[in-house]
PDB file of N, CA and C in Angstrom:
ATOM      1  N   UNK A   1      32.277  11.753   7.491  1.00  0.00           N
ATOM      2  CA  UNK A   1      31.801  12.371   6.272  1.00  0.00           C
ATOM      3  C   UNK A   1      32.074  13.860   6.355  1.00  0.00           C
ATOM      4  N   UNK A   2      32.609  14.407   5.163  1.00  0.00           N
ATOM      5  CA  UNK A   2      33.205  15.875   5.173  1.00  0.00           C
ATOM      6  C   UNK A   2      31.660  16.236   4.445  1.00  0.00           C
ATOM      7  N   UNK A   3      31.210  17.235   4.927  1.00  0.00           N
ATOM      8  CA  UNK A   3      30.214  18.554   4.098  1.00  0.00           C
ATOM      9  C   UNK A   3      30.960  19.848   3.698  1.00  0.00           C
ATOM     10  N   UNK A   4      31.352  19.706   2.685  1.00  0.00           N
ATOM     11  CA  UNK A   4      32.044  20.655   1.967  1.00  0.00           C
ATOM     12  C   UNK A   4      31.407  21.911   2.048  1.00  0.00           C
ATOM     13  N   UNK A   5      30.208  22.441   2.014  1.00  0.00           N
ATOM     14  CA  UNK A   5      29.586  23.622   2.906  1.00  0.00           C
ATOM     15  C   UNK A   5      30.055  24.350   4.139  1.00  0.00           C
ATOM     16  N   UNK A   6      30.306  23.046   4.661  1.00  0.00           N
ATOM     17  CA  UNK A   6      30.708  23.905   6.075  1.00  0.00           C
ATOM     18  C   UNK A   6      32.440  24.007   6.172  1.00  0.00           C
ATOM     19  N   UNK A   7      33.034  23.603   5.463  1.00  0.00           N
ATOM     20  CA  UNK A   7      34.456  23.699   5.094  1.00  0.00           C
ATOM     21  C   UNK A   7      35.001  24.512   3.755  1.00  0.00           C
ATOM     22  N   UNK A   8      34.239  25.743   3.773  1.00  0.00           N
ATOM     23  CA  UNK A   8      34.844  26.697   2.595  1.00  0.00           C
ATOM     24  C   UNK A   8      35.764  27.354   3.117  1.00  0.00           C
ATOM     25  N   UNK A   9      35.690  27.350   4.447  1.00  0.00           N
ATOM     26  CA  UNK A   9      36.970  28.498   5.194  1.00  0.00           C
ATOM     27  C   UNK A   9      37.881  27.715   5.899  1.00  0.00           C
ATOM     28  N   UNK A  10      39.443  28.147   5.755  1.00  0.00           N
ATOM     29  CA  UNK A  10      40.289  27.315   6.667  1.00  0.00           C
ATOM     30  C   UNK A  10      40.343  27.578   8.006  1.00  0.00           C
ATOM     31  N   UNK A  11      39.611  28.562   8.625  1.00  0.00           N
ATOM     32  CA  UNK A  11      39.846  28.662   9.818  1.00  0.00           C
ATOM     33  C   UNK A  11      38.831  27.470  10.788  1.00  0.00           C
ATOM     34  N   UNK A  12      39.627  26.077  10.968  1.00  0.00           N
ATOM     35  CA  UNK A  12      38.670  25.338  11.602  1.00  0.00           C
ATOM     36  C   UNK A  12      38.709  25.436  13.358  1.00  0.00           C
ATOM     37  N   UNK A  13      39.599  25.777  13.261  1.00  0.00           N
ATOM     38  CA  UNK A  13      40.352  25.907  15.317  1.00  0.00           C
ATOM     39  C   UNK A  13      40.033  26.860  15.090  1.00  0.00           C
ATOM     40  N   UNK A  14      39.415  27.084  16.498  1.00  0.00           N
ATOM     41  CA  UNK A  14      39.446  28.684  17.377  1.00  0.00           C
ATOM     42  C   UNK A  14      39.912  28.292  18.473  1.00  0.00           C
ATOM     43  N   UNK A  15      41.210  29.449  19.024  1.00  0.00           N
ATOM     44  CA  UNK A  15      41.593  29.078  20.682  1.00  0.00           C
ATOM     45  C   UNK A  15      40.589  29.145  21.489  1.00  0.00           C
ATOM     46  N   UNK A  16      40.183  28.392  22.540  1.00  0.00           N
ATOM     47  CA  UNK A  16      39.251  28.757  23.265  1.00  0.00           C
ATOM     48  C   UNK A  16      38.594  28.131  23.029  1.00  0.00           C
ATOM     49  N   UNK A  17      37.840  27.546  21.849  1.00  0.00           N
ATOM     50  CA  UNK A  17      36.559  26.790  22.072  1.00  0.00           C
ATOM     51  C   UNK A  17      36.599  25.799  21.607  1.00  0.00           C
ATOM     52  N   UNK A  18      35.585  24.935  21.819  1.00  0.00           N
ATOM     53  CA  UNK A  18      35.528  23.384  22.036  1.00  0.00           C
ATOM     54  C   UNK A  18      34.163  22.719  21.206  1.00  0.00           C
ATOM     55  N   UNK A  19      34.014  22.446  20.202  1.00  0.00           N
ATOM     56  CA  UNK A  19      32.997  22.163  19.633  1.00  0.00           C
ATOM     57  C   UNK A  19      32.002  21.314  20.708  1.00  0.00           C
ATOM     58  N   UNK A  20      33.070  20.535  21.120  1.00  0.00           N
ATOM     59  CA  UNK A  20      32.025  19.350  22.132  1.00  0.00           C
ATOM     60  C   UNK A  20      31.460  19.607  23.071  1.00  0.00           C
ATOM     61  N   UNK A  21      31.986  21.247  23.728  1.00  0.00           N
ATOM     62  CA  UNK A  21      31.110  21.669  24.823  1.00  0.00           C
ATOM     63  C   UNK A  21      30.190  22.693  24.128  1.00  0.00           C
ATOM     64  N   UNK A  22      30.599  22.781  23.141  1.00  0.00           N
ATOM     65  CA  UNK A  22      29.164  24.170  22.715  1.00  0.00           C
ATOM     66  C   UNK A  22      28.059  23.092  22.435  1.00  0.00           C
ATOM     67  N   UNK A  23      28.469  21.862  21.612  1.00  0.00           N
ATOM     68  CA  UNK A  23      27.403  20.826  21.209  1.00  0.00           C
ATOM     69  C   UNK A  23      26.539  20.171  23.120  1.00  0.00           C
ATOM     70  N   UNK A  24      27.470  20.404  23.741  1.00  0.00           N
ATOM     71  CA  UNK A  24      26.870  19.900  24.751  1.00  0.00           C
ATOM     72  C   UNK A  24      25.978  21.245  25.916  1.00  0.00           C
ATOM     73  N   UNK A  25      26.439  21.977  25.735  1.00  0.00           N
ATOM     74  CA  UNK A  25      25.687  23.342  26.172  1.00  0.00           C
ATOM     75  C   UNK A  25      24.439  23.496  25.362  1.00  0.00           C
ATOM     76  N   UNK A  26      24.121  23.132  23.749  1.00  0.00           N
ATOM     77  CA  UNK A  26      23.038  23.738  23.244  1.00  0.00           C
ATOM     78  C   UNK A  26      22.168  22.257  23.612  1.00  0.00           C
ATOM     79  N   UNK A  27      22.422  21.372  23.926  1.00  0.00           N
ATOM     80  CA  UNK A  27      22.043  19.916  24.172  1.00  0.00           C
ATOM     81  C   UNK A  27      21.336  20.448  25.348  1.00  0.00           C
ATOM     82  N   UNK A  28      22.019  20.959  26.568  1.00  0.00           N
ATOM     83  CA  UNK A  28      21.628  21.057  28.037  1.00  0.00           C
ATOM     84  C   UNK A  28      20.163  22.324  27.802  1.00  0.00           C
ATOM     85  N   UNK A  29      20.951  23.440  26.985  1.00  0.00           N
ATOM     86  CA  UNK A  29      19.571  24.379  26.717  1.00  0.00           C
ATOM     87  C   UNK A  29      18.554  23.979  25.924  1.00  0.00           C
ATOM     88  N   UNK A  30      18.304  22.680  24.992  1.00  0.00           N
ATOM     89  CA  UNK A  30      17.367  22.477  24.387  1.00  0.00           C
ATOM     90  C   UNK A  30      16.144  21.474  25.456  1.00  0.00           C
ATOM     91  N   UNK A  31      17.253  20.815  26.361  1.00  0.00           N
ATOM     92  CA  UNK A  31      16.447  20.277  27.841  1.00  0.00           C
ATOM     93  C   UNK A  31      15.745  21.320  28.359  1.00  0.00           C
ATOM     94  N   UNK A  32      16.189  22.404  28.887  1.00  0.00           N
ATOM     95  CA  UNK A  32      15.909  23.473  29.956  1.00  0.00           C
ATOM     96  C   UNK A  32      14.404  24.099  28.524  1.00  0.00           C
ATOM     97  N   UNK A  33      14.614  23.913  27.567  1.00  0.00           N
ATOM     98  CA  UNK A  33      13.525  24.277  26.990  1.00  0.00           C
ATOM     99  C   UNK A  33      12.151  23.348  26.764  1.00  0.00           C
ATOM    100  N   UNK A  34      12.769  22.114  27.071  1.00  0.00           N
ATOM    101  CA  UNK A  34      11.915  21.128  27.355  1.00  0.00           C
ATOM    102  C   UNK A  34      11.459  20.426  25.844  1.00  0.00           C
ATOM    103  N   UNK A  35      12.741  20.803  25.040  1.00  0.00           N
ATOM    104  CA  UNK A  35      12.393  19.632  23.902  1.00  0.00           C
ATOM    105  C   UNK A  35      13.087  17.959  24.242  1.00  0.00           C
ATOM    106  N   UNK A  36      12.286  17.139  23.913  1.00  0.00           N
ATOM    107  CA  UNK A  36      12.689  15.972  24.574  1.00  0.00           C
ATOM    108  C   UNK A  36      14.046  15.757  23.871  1.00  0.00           C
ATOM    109  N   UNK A  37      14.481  13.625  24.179  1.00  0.00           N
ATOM    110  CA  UNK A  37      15.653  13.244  23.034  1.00  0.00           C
ATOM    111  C   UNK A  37      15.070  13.342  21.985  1.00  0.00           C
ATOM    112  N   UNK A  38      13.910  12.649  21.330  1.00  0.00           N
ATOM    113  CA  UNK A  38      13.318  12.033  20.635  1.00  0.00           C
ATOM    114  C   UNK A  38      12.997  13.319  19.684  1.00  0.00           C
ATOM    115  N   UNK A  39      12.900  14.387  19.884  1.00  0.00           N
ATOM    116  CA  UNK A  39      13.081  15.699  19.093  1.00  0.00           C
ATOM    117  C   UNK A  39      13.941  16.328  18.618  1.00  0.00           C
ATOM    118  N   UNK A  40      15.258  15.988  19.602  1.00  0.00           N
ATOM    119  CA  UNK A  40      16.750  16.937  19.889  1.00  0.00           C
ATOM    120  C   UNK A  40      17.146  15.377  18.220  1.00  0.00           C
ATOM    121  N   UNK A  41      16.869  14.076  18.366  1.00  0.00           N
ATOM    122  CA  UNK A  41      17.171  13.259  17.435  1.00  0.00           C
ATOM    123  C   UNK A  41      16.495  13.939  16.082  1.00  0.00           C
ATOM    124  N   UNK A  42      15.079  13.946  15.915  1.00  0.00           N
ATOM    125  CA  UNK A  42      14.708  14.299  14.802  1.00  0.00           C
ATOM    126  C   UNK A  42      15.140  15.901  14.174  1.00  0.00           C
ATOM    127  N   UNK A  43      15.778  16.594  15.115  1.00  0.00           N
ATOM    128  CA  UNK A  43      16.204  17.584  14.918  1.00  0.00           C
ATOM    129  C   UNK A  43      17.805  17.966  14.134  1.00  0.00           C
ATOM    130  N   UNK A  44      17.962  16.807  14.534  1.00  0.00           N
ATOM    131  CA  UNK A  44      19.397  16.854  14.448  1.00  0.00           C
ATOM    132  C   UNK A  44      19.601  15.445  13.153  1.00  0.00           C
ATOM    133  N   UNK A  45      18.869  14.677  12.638  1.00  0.00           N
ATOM    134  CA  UNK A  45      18.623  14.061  11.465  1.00  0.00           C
ATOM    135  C   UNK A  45      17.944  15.144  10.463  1.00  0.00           C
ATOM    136  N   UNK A  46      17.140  16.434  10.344  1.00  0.00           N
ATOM    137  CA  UNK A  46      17.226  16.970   9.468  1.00  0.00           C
ATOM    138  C   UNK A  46      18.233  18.117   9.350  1.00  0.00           C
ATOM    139  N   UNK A  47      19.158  18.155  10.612  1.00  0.00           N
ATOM    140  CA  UNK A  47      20.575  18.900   9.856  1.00  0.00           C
ATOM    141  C   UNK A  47      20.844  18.193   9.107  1.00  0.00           C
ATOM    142  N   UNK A  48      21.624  17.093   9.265  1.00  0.00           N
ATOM    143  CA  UNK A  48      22.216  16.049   8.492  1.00  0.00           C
ATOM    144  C   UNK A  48      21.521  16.102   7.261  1.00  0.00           C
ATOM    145  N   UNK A  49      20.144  15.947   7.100  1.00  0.00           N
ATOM    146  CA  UNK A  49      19.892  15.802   5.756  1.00  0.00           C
ATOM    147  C   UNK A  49      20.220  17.269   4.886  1.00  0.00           C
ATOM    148  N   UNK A  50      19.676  17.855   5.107  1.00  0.00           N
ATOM    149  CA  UNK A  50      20.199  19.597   4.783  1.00  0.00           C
ATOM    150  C   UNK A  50      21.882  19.218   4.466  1.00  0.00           C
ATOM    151  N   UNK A  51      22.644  19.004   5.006  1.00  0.00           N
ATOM    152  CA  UNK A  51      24.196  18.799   4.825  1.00  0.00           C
ATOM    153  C   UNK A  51      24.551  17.887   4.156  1.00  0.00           C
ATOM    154  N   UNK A  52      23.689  16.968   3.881  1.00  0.00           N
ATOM    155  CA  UNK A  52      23.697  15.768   2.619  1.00  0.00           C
ATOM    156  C   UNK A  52      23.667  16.423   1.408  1.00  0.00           C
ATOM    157  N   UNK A  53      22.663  17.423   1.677  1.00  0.00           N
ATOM    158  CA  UNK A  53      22.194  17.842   0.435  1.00  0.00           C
ATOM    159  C   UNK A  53      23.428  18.942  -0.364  1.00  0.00           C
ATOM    160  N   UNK A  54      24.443  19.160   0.466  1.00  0.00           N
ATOM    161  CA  UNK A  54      25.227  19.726   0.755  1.00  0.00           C
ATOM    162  C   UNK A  54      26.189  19.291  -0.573  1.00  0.00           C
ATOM    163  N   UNK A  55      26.635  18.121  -0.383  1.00  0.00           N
ATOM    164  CA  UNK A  55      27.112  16.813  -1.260  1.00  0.00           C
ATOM    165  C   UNK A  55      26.533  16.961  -2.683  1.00  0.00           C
ATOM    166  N   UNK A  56      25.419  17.162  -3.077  1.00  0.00           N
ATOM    167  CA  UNK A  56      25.058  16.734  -4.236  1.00  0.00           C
ATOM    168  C   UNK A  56      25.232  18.026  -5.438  1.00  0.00           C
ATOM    169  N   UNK A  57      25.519  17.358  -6.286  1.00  0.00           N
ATOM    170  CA  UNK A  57      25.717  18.338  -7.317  1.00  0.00           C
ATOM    171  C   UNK A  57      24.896  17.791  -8.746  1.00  0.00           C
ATOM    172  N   UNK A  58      24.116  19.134  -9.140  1.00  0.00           N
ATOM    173  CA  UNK A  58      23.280  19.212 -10.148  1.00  0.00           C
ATOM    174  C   UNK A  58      23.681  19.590 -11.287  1.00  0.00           C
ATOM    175  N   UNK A  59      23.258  19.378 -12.549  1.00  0.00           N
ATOM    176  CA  UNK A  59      24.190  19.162 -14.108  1.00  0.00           C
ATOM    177  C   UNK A  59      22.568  19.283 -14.942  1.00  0.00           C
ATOM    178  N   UNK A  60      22.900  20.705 -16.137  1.00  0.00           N
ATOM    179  CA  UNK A  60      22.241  20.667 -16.993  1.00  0.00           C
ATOM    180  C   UNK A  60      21.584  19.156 -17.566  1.00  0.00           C
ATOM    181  N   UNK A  61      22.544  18.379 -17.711  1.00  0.00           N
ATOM    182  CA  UNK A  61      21.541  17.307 -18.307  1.00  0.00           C
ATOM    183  C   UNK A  61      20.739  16.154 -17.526  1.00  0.00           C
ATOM    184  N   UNK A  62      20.469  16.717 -16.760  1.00  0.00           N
ATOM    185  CA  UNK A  62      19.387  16.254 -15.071  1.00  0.00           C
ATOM    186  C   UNK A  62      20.407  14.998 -14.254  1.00  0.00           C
ATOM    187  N   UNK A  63      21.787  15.494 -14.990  1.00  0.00           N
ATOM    188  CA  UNK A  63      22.069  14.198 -13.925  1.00  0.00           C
ATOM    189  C   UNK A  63      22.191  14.472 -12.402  1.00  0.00           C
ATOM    190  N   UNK A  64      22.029  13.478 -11.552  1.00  0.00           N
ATOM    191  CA  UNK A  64      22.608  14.175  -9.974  1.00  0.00           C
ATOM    192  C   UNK A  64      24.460  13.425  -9.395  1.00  0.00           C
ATOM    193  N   UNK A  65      25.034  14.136  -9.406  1.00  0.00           N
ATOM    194  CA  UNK A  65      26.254  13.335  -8.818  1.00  0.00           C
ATOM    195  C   UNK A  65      26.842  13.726  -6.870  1.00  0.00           C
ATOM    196  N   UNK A  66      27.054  12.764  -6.722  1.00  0.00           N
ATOM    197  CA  UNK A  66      27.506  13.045  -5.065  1.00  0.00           C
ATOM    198  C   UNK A  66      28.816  13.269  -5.046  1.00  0.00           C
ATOM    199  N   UNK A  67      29.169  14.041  -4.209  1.00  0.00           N
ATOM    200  CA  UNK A  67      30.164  14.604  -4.160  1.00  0.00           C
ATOM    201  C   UNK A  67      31.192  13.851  -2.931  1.00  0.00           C
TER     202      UNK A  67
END
């Protein structure tokens, strides 16, 4: 699923970095902070929803359409 929010800019590569280790570095520091899985999950289901919301588009005549 694309979130068009987070894709307004073409610059998606950066040399050097690695989405999967920054995702896995803030994973290791949210341990060392001592939030459990079961938080790092509910935490990470209301990005997603926030970025759903991302999707939807609103219209004078109350309709809602997904994008």
């Amino acid at each position: 699923m694309l979130f068009p929010s987070c894709f307004q800019s073409f610059d998606w590569v950066i040399d050097g970095k690695s989405d999967r280790q920054d995702f896995q570095r803030m994973v290791t520091a949210m341990g060392v902070l001592e939030i459990t899985q079961k938080e790092q999950v509910r935490l990470f289901e209301g990005l997603a929803a926030i970025l759903h919301l991302g999707n939807v588009e609103f219209s004078s005549d109350n309709a809602v359409k997904w994008l």
